[in-house]
Structure formats: C-alpha cells, structure tokens
C-alpha atoms as a PDB file:
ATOM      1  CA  UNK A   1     -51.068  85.352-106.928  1.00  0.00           C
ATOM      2  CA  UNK A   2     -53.486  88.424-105.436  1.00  0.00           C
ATOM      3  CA  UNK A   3     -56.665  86.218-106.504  1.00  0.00           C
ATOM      4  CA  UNK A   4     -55.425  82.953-104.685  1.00  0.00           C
ATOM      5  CA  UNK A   5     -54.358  84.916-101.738  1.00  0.00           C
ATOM      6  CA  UNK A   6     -57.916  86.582-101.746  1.00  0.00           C
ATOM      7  CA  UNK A   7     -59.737  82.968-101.949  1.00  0.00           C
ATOM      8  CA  UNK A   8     -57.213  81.282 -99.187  1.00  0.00           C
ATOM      9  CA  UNK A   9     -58.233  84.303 -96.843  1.00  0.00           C
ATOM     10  CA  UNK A  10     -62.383  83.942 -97.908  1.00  0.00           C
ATOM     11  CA  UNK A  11     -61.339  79.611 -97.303  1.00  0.00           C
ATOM     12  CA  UNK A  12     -60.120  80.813 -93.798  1.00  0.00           C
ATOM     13  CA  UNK A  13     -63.048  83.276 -93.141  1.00  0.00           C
ATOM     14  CA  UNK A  14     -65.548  80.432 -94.323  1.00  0.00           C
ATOM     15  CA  UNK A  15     -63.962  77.969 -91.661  1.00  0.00           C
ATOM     16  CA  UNK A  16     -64.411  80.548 -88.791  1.00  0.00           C
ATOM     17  CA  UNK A  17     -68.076  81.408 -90.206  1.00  0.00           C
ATOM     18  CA  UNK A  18     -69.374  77.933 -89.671  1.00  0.00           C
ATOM     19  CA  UNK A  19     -68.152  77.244 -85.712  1.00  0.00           C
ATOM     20  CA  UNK A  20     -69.474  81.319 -85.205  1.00  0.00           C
ATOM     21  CA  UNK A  21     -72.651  80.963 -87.025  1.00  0.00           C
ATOM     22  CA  UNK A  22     -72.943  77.317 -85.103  1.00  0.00           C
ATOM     23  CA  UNK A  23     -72.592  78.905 -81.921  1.00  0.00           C
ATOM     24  CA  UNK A  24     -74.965  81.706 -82.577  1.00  0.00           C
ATOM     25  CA  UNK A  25     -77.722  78.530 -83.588  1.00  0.00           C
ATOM     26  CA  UNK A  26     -77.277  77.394 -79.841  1.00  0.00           C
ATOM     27  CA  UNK A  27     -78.899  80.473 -78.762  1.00  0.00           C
ATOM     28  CA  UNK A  28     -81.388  81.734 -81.392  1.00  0.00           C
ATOM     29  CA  UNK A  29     -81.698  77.912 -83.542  1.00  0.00           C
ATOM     30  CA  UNK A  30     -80.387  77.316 -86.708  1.00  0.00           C
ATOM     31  CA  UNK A  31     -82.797  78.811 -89.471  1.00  0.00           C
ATOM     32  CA  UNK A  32     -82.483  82.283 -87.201  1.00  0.00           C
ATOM     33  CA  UNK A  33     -78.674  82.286 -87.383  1.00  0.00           C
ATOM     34  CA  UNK A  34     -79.028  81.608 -91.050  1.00  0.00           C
ATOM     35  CA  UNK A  35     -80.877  84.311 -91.065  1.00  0.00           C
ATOM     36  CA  UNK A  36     -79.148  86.673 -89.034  1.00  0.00           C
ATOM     37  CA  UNK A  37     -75.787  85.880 -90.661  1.00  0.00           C
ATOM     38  CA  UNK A  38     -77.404  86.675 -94.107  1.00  0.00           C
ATOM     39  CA  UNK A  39     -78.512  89.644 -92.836  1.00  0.00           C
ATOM     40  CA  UNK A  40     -75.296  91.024 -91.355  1.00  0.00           C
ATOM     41  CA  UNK A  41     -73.519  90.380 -94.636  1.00  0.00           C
ATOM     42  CA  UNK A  42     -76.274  91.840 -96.629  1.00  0.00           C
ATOM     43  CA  UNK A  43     -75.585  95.225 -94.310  1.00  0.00           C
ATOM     44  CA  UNK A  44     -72.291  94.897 -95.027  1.00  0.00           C
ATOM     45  CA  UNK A  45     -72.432  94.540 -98.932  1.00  0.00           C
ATOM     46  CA  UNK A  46     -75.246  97.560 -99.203  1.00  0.00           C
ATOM     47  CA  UNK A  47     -72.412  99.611 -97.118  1.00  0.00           C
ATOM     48  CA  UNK A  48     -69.728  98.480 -99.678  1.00  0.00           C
ATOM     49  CA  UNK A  49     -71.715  99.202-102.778  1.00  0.00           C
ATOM     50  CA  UNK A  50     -72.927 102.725-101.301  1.00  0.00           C
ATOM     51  CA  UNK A  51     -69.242 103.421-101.070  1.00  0.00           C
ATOM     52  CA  UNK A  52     -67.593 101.650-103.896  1.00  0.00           C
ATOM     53  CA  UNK A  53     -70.073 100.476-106.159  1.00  0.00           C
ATOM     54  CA  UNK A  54     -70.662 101.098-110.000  1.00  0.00           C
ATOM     55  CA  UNK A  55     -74.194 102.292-109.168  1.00  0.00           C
ATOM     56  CA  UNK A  56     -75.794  99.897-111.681  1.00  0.00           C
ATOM     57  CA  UNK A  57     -77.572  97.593-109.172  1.00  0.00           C
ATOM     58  CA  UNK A  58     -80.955  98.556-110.590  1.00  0.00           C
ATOM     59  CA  UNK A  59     -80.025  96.671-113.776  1.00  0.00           C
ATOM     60  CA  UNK A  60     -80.771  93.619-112.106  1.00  0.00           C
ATOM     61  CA  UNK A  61     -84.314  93.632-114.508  1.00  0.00           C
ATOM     62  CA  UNK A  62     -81.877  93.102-117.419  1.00  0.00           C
ATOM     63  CA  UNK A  63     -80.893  89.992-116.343  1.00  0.00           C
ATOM     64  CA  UNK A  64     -82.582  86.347-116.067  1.00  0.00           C
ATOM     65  CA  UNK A  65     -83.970  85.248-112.590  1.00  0.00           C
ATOM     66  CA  UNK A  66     -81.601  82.376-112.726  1.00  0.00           C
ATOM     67  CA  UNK A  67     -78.811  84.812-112.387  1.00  0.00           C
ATOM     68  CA  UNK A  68     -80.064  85.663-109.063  1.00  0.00           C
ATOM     69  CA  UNK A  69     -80.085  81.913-107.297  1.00  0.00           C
ATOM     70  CA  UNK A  70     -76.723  82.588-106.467  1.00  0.00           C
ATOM     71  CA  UNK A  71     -77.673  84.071-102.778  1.00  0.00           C
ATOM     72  CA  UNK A  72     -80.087  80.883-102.066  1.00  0.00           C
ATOM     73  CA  UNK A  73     -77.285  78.832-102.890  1.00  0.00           C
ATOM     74  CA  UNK A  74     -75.176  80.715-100.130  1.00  0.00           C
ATOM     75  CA  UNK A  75     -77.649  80.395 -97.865  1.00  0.00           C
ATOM     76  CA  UNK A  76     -78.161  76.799 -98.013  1.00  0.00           C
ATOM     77  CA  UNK A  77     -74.793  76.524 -97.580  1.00  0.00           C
ATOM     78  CA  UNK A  78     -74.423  78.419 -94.193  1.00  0.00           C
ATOM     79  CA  UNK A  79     -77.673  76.630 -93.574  1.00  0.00           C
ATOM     80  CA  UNK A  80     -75.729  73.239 -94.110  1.00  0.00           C
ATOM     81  CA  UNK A  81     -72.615  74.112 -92.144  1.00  0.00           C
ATOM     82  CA  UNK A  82     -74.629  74.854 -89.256  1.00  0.00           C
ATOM     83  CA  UNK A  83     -76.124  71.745 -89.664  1.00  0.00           C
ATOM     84  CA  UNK A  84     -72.786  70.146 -89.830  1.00  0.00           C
ATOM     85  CA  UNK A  85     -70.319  71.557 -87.372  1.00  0.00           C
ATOM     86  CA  UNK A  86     -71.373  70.395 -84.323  1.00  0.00           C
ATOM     87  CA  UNK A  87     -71.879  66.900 -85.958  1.00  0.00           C
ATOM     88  CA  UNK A  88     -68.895  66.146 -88.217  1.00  0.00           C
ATOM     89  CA  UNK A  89     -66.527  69.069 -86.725  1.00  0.00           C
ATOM     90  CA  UNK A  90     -64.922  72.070 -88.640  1.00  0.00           C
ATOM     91  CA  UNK A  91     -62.197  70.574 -90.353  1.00  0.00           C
ATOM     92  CA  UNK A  92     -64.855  67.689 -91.936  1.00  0.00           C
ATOM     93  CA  UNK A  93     -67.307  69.887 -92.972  1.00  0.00           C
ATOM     94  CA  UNK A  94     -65.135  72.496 -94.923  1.00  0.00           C
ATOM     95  CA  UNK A  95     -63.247  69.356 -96.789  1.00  0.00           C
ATOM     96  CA  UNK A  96     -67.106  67.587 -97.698  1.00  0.00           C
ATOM     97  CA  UNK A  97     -68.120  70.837 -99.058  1.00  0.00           C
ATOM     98  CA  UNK A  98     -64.454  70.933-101.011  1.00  0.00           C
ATOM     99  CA  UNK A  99     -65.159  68.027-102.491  1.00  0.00           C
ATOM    100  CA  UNK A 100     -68.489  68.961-103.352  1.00  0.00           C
ATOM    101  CA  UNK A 101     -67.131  72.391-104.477  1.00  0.00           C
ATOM    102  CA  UNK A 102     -64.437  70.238-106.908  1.00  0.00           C
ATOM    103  CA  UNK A 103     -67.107  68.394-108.058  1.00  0.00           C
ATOM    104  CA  UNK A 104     -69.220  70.718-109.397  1.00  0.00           C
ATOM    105  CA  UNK A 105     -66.060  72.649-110.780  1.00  0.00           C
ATOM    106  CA  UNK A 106     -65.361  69.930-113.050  1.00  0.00           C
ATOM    107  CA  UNK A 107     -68.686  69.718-114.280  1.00  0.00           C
ATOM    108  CA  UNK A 108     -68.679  73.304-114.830  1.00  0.00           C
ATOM    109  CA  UNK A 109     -65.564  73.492-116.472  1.00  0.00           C
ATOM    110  CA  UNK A 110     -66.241  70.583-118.592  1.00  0.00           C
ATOM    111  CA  UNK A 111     -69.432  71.622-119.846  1.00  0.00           C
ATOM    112  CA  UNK A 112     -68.618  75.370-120.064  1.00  0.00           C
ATOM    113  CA  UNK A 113     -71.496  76.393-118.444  1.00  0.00           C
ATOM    114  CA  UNK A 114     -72.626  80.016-118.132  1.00  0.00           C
ATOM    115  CA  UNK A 115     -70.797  81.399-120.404  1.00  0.00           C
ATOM    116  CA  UNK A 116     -67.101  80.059-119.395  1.00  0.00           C
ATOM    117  CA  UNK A 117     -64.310  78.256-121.422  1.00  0.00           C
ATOM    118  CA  UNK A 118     -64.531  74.735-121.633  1.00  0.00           C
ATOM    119  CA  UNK A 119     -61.346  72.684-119.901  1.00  0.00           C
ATOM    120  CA  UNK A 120     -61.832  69.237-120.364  1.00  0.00           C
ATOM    121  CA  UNK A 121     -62.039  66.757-117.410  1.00  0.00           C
ATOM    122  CA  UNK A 122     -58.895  64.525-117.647  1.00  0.00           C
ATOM    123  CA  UNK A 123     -56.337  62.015-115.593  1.00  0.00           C
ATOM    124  CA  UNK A 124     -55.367  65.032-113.411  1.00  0.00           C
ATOM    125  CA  UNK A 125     -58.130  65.947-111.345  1.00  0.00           C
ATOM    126  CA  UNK A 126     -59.582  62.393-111.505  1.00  0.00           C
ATOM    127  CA  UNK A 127     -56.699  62.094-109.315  1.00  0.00           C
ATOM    128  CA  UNK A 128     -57.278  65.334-107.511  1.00  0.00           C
ATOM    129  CA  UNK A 129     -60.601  63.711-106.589  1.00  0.00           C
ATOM    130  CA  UNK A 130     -59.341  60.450-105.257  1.00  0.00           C
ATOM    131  CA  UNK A 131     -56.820  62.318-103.026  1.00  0.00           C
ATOM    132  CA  UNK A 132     -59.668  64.370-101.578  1.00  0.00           C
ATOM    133  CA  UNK A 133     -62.049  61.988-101.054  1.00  0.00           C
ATOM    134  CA  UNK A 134     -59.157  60.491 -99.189  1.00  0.00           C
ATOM    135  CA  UNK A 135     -58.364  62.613 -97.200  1.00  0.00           C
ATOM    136  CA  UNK A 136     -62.101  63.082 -96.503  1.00  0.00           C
ATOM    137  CA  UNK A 137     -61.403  59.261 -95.203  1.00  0.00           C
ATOM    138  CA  UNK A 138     -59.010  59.779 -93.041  1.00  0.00           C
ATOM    139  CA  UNK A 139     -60.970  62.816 -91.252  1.00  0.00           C
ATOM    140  CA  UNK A 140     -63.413  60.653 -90.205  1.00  0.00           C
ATOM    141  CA  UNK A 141     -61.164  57.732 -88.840  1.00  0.00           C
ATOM    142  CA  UNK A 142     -59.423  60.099 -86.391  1.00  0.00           C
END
C-alpha cells in the first residue's frame, strides 16, 4: 500500500508540474523551462544524495550508457507536457501520457525487458486499454 500511495502522490505532483512548468514557458519559452525545471530537480536530488545517499554514484562507469537515457526520457517528457497543456488541457495530457505509459508497460512486462519478470499480456488489460483510450474519448468531447 506505501508504494501506491507514493506513485498516486508523484501522479498528483506530475499533474501540478505540467500547468507550473507551462506557466514558467510563458515567460522564459519552453526549451528554458525545460531546462530550468531539470535543473531545480537536479539541485534537489544532489541535496538528497549528499544527505541520504549510498555514496556509490561514481559507479556510474560500471554500468552501460543505455542505463543512463533514463533522464532524456524525463526530459522529453516535461518537454512534451509543456507542449501540451496549454493545447489539450491538464486533465488530457496526463491521461495521453497514461495511456502511453500503459502501453509501454505491457510491452515491458511482456517481453521482460531489462532484467524484469515476464507477465504475459492477456484479456485483462486489453480491456484496461480500451477503457482508457475511452476515457481519453470522452476528454476530448467535453
């Protein structure tokens, strides 16, 4: 229950990013309030791991570069969400990049990529999908 409780607060802190790092694009454009958002949380992680960190962030040589597109995906997705907001709204954009998200997940989970247990796609989340995309639907309808 903690770790569902921990992603439905980062789901609500990801809706409130978008509109606030929107805003912010209004004043200093969009790739600058990529930017500067990336930045702010990049202070804030450095702080974290000064404090409470294992101190093994120079084994980062140990691992593949691929490991490391992680933070380039992030930041196309604030990128993206800028983009978005003012367009489509809040409430579309978080449910497109759900769906997306879900997407992906299945494919993931499927395939067992990097290094996780394979759970087979099946009647259930074909479903899931359909609902989403739905709803997705009936966003844009208003």
């Amino acid at each position: 229950m903690l770790y569902i409780t921990l992603m439905i607060l980062a789901g609500c802190l990801t809706a409130m990013q978008a509109p606030i790092n929107a805003a912010l694009s209004r004043t200093v454009g969009i790739l600058e309030s990529s930017f500067i958002s990336f930045a702010c949380g990049t202070l804030f992680l450095g702080l974290a791991m000064l404090f409470f960190g294992r101190g093994q962030v120079w084994r980062v040589a140990e691992t593949p570069p691929w490991q490391w597109v992680g933070g380039i995906f992030g930041a196309v997705l604030v990128l993206n969400t800028i983009i978005a907001v003012p367009r489509i709204g809040v409430l579309a954009t978080a449910l497109a990049m759900i769906l997306g998200n879900l997407l992906m997940a299945a494919v993931i989970d499927n395939y067992g990529w990097f290094g996780l247990p394979v759970t087979p796609f099946g009647w259930g989340r074909l479903l899931g999908f359909v609902l989403v995309l739905m709803g997705l639907v009936l966003i844009f309808r208003r």
